[in-house]
N, C-alpha and C. Protein backbone atom coordinates (compact mmCIF):
# COMPACT_ATOMS: atom_id res chain seq x y z
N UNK A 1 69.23 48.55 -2.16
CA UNK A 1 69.19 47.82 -0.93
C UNK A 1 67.86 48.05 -0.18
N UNK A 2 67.55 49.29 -0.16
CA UNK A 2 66.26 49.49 0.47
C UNK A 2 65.13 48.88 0.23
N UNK A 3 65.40 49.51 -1.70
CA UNK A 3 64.44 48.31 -2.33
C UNK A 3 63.57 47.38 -2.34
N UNK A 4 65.40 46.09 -1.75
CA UNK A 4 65.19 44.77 -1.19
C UNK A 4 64.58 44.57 -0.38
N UNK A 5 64.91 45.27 0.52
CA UNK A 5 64.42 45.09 2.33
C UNK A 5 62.37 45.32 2.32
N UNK A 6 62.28 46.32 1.09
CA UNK A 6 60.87 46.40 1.36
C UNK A 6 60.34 45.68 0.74
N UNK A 7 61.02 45.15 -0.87
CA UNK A 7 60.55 43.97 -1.32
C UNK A 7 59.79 42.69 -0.77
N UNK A 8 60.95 42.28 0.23
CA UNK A 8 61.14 41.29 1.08
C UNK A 8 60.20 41.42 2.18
N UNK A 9 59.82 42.56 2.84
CA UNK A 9 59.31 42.75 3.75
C UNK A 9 57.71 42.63 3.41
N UNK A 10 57.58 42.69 2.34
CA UNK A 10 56.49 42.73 1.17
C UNK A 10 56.03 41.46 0.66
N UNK A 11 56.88 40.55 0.66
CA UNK A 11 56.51 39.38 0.53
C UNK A 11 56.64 38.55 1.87
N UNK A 12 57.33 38.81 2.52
CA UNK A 12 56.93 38.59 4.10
C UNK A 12 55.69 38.70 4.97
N UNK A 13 55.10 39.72 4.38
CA UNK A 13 54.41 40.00 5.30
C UNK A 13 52.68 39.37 4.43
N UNK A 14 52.93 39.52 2.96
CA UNK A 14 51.83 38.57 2.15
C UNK A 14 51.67 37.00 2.67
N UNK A 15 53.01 36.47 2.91
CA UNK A 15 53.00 35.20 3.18
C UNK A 15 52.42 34.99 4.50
N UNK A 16 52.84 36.00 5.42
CA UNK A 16 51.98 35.92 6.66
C UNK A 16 50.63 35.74 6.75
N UNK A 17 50.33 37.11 5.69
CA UNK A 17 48.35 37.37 5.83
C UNK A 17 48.21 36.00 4.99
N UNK A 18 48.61 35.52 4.00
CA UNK A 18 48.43 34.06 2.95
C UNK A 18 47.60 33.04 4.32
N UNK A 19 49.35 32.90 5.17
CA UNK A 19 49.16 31.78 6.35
C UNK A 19 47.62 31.78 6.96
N UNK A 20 47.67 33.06 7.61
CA UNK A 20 46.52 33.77 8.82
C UNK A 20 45.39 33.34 8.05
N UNK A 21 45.16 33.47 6.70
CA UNK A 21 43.95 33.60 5.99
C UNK A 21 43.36 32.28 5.43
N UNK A 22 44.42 31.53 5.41
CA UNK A 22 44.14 29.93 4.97
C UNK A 22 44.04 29.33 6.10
N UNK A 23 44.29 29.34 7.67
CA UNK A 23 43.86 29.16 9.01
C UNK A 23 42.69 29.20 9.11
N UNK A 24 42.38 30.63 8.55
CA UNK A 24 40.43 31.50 8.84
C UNK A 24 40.19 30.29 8.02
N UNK A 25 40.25 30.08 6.91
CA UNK A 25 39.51 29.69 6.00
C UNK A 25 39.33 27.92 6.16
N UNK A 26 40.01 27.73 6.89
CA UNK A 26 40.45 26.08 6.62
C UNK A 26 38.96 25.91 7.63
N UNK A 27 39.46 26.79 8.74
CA UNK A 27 38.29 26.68 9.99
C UNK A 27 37.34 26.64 9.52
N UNK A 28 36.72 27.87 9.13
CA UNK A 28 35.77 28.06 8.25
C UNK A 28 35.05 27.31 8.07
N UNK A 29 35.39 26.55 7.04
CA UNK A 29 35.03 25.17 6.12
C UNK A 29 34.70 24.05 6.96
N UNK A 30 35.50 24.13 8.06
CA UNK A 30 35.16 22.86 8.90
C UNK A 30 34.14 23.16 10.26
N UNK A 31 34.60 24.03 10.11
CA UNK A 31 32.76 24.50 11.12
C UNK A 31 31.66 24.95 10.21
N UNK A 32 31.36 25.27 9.12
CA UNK A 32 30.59 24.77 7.80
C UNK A 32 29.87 23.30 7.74
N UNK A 33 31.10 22.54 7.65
CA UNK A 33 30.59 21.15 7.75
C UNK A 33 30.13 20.74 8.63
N UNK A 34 30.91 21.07 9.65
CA UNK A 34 30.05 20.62 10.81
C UNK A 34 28.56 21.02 10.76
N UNK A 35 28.26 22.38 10.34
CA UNK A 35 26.96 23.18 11.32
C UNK A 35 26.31 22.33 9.70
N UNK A 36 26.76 22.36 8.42
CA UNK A 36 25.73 21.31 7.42
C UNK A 36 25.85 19.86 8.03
N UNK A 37 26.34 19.38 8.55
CA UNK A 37 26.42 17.91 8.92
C UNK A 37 25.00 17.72 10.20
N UNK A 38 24.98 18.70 11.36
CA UNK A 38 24.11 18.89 11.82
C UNK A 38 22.36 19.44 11.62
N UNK A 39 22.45 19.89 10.33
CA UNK A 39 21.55 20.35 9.72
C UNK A 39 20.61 19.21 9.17
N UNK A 40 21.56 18.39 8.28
CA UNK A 40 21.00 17.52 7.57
C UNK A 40 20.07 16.93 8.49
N UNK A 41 21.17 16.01 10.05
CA UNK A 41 20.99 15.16 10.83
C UNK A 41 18.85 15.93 11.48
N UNK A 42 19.32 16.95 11.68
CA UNK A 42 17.94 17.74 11.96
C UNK A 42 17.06 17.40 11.06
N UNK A 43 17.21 18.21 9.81
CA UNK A 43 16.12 17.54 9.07
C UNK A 43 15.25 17.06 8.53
N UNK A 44 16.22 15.15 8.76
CA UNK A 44 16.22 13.86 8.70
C UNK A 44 15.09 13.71 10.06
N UNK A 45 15.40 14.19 11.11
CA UNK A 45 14.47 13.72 12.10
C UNK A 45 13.44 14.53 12.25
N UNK A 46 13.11 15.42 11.71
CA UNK A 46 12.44 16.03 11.48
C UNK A 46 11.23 15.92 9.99
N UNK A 47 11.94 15.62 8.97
CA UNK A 47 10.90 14.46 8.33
C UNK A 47 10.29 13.44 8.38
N UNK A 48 11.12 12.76 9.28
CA UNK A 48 10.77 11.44 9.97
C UNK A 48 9.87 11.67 10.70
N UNK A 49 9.59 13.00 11.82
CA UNK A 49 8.80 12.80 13.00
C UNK A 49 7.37 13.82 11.91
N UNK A 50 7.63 14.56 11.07
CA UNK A 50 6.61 14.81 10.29
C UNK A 50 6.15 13.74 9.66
N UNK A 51 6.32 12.91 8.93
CA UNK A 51 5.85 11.54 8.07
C UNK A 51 5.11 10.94 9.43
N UNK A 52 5.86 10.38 10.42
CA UNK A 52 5.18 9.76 11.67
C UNK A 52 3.94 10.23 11.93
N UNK A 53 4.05 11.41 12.07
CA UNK A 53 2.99 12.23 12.77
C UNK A 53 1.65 12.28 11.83
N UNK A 54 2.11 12.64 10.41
CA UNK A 54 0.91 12.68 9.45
C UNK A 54 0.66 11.01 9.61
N UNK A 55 0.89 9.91 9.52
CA UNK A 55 0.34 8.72 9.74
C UNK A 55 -0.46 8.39 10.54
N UNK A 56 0.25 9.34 11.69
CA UNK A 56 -0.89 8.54 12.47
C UNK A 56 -2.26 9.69 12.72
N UNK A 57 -2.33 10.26 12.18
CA UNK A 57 -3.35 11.55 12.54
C UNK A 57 -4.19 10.77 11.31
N UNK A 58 -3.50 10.08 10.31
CA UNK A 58 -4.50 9.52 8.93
C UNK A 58 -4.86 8.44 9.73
N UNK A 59 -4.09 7.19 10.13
CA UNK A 59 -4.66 6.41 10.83
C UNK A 59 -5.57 6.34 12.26
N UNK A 60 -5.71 7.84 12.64
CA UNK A 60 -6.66 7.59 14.07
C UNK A 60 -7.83 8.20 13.27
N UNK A 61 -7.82 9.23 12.67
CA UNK A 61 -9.15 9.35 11.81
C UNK A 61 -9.82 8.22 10.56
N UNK A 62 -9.10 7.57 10.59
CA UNK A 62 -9.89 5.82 9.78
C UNK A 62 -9.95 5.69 10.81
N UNK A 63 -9.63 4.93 12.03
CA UNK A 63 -10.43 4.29 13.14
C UNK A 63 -11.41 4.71 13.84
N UNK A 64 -10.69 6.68 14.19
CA UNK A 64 -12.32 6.61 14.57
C UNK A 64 -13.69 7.07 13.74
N UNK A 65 -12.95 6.87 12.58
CA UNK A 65 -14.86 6.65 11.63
C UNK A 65 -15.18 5.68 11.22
N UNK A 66 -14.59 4.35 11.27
CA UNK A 66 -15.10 3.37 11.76
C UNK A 66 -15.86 2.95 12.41
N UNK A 67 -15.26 3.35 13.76
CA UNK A 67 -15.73 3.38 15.13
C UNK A 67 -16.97 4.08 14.93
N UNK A 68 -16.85 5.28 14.76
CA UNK A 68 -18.45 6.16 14.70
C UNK A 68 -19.36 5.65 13.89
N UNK A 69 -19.27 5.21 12.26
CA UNK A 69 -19.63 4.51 11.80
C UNK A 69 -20.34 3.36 12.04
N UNK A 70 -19.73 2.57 12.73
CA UNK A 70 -20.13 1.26 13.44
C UNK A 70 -21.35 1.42 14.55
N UNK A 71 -20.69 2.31 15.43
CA UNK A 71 -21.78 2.61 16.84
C UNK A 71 -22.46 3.22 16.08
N UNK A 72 -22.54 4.17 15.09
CA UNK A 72 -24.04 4.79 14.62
C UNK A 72 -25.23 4.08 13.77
N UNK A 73 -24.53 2.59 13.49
CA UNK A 73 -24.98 2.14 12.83
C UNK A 73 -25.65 0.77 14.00
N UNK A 74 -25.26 0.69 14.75
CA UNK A 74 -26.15 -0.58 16.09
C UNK A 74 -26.27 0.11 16.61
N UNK A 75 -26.15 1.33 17.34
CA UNK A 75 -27.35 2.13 18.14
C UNK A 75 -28.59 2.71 17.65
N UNK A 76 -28.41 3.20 16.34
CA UNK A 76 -29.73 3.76 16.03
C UNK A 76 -30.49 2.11 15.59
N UNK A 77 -31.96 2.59 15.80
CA UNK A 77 -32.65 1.06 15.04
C UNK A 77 -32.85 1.91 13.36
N UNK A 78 -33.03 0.41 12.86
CA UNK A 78 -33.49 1.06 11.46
C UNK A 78 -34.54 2.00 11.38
N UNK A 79 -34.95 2.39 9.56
CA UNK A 79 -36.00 3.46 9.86
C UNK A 79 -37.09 2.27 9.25
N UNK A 80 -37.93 1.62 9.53
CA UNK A 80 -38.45 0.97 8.99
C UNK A 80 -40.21 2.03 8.79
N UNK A 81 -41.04 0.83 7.72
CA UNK A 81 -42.12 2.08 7.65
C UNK A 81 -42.74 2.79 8.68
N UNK A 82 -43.08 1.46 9.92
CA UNK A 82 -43.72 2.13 11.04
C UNK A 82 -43.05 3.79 11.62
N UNK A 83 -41.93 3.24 12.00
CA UNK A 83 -40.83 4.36 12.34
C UNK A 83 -41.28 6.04 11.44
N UNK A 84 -41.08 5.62 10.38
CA UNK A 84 -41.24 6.75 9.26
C UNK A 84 -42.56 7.29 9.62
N UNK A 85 -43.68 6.08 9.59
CA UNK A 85 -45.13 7.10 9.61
C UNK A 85 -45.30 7.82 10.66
N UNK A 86 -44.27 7.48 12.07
CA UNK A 86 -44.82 8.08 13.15
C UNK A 86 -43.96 9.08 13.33
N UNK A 87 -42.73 9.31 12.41
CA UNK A 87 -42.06 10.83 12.53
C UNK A 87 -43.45 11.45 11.04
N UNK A 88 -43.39 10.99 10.57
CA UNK A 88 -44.33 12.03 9.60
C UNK A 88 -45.75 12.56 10.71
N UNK A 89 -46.59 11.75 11.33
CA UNK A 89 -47.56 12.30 12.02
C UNK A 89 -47.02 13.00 12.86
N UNK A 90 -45.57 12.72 13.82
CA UNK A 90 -45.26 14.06 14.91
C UNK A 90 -45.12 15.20 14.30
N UNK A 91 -44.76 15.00 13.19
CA UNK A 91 -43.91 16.42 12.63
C UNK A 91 -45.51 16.92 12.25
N UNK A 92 -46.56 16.88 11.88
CA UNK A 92 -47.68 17.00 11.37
C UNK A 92 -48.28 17.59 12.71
N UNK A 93 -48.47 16.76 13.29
CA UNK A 93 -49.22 17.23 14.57
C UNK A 93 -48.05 18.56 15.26
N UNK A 94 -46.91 18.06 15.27
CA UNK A 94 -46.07 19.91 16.19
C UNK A 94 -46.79 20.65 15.14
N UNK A 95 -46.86 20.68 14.31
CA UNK A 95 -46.94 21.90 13.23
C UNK A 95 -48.29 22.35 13.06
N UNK A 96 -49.32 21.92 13.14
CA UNK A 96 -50.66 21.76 13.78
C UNK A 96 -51.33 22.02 15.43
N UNK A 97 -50.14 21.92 16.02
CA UNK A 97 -50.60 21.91 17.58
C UNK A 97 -50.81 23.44 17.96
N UNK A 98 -50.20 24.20 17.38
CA UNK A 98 -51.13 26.05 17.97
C UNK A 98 -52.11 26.13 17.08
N UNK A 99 -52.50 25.32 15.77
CA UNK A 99 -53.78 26.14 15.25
C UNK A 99 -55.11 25.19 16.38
N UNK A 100 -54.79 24.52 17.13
CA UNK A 100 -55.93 23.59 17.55
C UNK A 100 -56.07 24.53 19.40
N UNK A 101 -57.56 23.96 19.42
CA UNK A 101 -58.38 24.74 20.71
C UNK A 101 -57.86 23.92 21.59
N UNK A 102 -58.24 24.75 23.11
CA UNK A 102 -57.82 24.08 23.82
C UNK A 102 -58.62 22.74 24.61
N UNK A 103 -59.55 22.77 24.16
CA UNK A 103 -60.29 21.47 23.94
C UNK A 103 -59.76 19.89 23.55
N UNK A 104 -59.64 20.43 21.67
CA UNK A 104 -58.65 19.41 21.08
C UNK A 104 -57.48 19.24 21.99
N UNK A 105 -56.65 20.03 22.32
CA UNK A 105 -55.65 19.64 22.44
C UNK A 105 -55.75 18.57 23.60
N UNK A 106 -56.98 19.17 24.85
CA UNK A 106 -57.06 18.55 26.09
C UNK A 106 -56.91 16.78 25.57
N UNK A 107 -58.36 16.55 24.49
CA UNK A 107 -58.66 15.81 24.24
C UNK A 107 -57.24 14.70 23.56
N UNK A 108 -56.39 15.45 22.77
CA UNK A 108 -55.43 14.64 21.88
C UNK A 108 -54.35 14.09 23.27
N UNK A 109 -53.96 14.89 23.94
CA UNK A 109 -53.54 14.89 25.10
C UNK A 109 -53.49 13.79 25.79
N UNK A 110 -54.85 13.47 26.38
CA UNK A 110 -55.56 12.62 26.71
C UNK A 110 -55.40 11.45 26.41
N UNK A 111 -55.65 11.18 24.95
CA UNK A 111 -55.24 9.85 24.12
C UNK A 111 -53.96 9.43 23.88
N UNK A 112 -53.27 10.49 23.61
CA UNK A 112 -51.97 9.88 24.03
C UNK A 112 -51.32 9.25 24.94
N UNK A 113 -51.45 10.09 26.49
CA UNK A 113 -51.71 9.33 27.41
C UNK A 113 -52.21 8.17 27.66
N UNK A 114 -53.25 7.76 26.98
CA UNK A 114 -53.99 6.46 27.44
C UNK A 114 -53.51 5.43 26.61
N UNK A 115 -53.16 5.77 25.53
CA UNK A 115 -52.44 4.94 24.29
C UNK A 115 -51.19 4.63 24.79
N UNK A 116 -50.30 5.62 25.75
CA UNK A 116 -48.70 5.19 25.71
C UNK A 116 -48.86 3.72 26.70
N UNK A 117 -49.94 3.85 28.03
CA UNK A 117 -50.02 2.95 28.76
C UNK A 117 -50.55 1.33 28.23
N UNK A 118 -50.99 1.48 27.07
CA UNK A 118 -51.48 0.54 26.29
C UNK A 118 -50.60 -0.54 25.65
């Protein structure tokens, strides 16, 4: 009889923790899904606003080298020959201008001056 009673009490009390534990567990699972259901949803907008974002950081750097491109190309004038010979003589003459007296220089000075007004 005693046996029984603890038998019973034994499977009583399994069926209980069974119940309690398939409760935990059911929950579990469904706040699982939930917190993966929210995850995904994250993400999703979160690839999205990465993809967005790399687009347009590709598309404002094509426009503005375009843009730079463009204005660097109608603001500067061409280099045509004149252009060229007269950066070759500046660069000639800076590089020349401390070995010369102060004479020459008065003198080069001078002509320049009278030449720019010309």
């Amino acid at each position: 009889m005693a046996q029984a009673i603890a038998q019973e009490a034994g499977q009583y009390f399994v069926q209980a923790s069974m119940e309690q534990v398939e409760r935990i567990v059911s929950k579990l699972q469904a706040t699982t899904a939930t917190i993966e259901h929210n995850l995904t949803k994250c993400n999703e907008k979160i690839s999205f606003f990465s993809r967005a974002t790399l687009i347009v950081i590709l598309v404002s750097t094509l426009v503005g080298g375009l843009l730079g491109g463009g204005l660097v190309h109608y603001l500067f004038p061409p280099l045509d020959n004149k252009t060229a010979t007269q950066i070759k003589y500046g660069e000639y003459l800076l590089s020349n201008w401390s070995k010369l007296d102060k004479k020459d220089r008065d003198k080069l000075a001078s002509l320049m001056v009278s030449g720019s007004h010309q």
